[in-house]
N, C-alpha and C. Protein backbone atom coordinates (compact mmCIF):
# COMPACT_ATOMS: atom_id res chain seq x y z
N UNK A 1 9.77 19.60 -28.33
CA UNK A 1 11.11 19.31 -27.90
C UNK A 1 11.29 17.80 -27.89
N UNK A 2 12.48 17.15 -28.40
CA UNK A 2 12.97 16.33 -28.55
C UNK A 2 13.83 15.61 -27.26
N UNK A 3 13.73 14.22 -26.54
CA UNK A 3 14.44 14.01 -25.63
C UNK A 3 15.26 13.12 -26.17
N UNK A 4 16.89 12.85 -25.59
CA UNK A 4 17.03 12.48 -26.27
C UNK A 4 17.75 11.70 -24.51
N UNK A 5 17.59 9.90 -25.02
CA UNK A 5 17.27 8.71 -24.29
C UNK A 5 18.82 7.81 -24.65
N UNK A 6 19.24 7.49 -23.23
CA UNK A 6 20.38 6.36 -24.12
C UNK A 6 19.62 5.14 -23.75
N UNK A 7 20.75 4.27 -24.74
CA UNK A 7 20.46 2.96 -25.08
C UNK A 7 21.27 1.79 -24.15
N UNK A 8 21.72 2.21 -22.88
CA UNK A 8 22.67 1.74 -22.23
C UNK A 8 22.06 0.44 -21.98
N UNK A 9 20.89 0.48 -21.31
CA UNK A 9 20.53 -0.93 -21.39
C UNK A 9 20.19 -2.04 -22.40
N UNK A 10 20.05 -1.72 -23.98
CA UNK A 10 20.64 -2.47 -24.81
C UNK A 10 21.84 -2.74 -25.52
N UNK A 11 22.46 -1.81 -24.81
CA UNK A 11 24.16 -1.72 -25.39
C UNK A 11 24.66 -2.97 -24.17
N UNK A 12 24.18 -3.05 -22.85
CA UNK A 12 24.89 -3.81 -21.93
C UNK A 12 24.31 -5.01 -21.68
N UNK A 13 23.46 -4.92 -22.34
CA UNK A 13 22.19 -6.17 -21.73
C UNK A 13 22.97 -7.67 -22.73
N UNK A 14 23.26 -8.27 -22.02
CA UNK A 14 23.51 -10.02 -23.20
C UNK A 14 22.73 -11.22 -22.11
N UNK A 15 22.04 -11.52 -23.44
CA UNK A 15 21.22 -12.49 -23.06
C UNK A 15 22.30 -14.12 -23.48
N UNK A 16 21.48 -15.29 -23.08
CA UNK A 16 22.93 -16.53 -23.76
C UNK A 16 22.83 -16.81 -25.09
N UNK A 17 21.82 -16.08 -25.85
CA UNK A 17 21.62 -16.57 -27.00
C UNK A 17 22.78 -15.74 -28.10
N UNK A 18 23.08 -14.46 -26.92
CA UNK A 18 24.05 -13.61 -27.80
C UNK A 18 25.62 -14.17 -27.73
N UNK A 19 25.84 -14.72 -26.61
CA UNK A 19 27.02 -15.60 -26.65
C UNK A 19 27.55 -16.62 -27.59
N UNK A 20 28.81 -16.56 -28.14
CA UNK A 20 29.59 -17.22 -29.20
C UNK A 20 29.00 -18.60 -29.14
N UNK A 21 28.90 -19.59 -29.71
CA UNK A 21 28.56 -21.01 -29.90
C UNK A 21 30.06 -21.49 -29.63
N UNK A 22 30.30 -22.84 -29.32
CA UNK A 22 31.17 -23.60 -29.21
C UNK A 22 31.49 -23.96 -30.53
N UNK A 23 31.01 -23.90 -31.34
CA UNK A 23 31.43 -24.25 -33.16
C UNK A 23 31.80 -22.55 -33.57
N UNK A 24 31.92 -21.54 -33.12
CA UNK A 24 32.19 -20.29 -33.60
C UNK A 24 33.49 -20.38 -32.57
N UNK A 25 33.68 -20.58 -31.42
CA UNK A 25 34.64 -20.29 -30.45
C UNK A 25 36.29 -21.58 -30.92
N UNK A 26 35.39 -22.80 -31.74
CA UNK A 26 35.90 -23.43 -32.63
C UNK A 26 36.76 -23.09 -34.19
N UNK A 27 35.92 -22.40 -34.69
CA UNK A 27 36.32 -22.05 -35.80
C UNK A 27 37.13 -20.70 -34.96
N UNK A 28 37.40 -20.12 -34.15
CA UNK A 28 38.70 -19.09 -33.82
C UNK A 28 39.57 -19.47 -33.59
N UNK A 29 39.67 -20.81 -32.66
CA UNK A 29 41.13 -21.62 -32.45
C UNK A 29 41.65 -21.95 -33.95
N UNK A 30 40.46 -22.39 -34.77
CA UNK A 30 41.26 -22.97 -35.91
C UNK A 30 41.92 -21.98 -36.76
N UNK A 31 41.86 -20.33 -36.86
CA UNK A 31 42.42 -19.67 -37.32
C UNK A 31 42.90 -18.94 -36.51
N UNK A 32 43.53 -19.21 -35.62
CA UNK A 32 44.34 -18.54 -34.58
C UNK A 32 45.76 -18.28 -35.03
N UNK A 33 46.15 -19.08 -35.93
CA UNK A 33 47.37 -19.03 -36.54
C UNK A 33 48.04 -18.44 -37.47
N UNK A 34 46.30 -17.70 -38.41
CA UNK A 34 46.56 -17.03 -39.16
C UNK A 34 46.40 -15.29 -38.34
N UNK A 35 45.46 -15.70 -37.15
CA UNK A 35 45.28 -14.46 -37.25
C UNK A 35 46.82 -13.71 -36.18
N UNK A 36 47.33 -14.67 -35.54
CA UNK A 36 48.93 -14.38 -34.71
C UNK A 36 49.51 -14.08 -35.97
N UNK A 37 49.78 -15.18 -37.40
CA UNK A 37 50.75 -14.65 -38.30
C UNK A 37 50.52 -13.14 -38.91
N UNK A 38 49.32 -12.72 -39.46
CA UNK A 38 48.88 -11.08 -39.85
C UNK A 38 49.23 -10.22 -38.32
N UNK A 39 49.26 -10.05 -37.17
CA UNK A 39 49.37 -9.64 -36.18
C UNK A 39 50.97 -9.56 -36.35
N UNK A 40 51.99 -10.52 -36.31
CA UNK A 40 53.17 -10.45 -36.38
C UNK A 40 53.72 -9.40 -37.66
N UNK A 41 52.70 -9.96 -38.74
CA UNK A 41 53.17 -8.76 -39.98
C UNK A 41 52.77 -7.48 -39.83
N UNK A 42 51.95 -7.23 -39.17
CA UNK A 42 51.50 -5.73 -39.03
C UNK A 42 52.40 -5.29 -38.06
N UNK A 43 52.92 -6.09 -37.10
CA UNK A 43 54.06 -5.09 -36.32
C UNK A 43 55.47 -4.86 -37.35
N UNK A 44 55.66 -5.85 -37.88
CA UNK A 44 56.91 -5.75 -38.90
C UNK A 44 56.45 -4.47 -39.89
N UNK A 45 55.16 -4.26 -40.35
CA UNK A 45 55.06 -3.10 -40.92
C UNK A 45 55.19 -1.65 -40.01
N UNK A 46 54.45 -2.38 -39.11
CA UNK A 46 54.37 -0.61 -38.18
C UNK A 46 56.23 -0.66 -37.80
N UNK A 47 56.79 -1.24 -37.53
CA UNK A 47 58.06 -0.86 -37.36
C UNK A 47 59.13 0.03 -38.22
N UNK A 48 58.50 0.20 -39.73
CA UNK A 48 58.92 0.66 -40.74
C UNK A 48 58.70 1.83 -41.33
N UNK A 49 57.73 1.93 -40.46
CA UNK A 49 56.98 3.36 -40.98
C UNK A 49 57.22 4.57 -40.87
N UNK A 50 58.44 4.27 -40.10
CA UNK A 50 58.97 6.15 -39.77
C UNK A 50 60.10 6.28 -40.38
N UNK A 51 60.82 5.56 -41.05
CA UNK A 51 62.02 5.14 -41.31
C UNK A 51 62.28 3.85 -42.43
N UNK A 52 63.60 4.43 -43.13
CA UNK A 52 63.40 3.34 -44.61
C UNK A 52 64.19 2.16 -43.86
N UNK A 53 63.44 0.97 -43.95
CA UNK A 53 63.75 -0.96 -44.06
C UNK A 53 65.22 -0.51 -43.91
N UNK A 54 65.84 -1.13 -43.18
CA UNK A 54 66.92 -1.90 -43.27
C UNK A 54 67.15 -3.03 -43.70
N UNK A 55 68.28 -3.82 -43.92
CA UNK A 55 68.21 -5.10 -44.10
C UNK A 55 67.55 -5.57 -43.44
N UNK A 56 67.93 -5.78 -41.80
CA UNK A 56 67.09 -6.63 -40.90
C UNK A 56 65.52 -6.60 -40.68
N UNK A 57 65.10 -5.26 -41.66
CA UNK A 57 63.72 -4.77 -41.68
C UNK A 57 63.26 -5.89 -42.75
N UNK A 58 63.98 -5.78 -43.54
CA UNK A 58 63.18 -6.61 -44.90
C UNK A 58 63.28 -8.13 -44.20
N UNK A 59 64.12 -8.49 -44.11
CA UNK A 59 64.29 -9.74 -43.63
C UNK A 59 63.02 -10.18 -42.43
N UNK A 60 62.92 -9.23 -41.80
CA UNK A 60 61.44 -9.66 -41.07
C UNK A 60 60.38 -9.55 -41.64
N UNK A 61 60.21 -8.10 -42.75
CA UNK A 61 59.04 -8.29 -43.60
C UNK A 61 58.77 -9.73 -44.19
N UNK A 62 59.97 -10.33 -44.74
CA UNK A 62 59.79 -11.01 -45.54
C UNK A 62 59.35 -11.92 -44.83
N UNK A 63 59.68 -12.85 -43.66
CA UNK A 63 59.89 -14.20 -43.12
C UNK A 63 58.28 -13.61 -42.58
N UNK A 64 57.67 -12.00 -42.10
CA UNK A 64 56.37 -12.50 -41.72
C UNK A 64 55.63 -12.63 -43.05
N UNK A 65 55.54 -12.35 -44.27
CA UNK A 65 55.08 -12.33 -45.29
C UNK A 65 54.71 -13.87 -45.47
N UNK A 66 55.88 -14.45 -45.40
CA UNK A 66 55.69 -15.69 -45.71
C UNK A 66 55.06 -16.60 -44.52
N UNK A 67 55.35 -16.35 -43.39
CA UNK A 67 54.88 -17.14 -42.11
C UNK A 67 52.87 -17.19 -42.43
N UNK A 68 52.46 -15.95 -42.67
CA UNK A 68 51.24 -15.29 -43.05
C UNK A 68 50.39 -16.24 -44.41
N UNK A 69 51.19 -15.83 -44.61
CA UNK A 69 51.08 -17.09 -46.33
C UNK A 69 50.78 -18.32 -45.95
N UNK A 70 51.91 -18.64 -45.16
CA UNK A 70 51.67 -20.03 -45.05
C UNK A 70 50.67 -20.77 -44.08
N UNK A 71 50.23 -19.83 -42.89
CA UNK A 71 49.49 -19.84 -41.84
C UNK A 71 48.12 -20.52 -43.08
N UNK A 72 48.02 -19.06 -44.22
CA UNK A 72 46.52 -19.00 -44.73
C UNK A 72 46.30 -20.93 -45.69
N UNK A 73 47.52 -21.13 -46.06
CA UNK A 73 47.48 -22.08 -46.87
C UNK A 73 47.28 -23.26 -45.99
N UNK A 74 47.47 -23.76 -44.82
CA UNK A 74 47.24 -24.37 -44.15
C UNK A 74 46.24 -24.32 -43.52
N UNK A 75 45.13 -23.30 -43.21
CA UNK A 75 43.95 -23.08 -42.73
C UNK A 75 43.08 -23.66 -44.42
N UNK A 76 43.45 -23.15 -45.18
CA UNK A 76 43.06 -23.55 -46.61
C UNK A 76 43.05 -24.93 -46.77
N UNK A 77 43.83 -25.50 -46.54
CA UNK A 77 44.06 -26.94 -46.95
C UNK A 77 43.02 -27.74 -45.56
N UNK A 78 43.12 -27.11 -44.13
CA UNK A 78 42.32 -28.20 -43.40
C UNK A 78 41.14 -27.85 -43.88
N UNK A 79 40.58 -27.14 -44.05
CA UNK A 79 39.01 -26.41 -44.56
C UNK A 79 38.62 -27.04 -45.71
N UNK A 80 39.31 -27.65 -46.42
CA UNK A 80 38.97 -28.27 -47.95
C UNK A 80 38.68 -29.64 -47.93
N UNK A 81 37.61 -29.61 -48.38
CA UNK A 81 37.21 -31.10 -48.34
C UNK A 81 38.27 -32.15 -49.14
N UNK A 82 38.61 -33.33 -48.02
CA UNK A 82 39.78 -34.06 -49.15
C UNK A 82 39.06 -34.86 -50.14
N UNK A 83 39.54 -35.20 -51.37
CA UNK A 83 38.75 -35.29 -52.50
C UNK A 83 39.94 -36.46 -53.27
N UNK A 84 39.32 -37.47 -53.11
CA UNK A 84 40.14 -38.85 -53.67
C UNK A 84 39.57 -39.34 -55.23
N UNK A 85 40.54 -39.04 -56.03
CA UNK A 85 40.36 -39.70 -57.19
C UNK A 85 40.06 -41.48 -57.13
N UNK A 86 39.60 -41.82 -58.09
CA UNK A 86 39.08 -43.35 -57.98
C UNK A 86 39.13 -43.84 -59.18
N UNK A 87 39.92 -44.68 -58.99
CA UNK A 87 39.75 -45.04 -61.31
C UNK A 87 38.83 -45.93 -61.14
């Protein structure tokens, strides 16, 4: 016969080494903006889903589509090393 044992005390147990770093808790602020803009678009989608877009539907799709976009392109651009031409 087989016993069968939980794992509660490694499911609950955190030691400090398992805790986020200040350079990980860092890099979340810095995409905080993208991850509010996808959050805003997924409600604009779930709002749609039972029922066909209205104008005012698209019009929010769209503006979060783009808010989203632009969030990523700006997380893109600080993340990129700036790179100066030199003649």
């Amino acid at each position: 016969m087989s016993h069968i044992v939980t794992v509660q005390e490694a499911v609950t147990a955190f030691a400090d080494w398992l805790e986020p770093t200040d350079a990980e808790l860092d890099a979340i602020d810095r995409e905080m903006p993208v991850i509010a803009a996808d959050i805003e678009l997924m409600d604009a989608y779930i709002a749609t889903l039972d029922r066909t877009p209205s104008e005012l539907d698209t019009r929010r799709l769209r503006r979060a589509r783009r808010r989203a976009l632009a969030a990523r392109v700006e997380l893109t651009n600080l993340s990129a090393p700036a790179t100066g031409v030199s003649a």
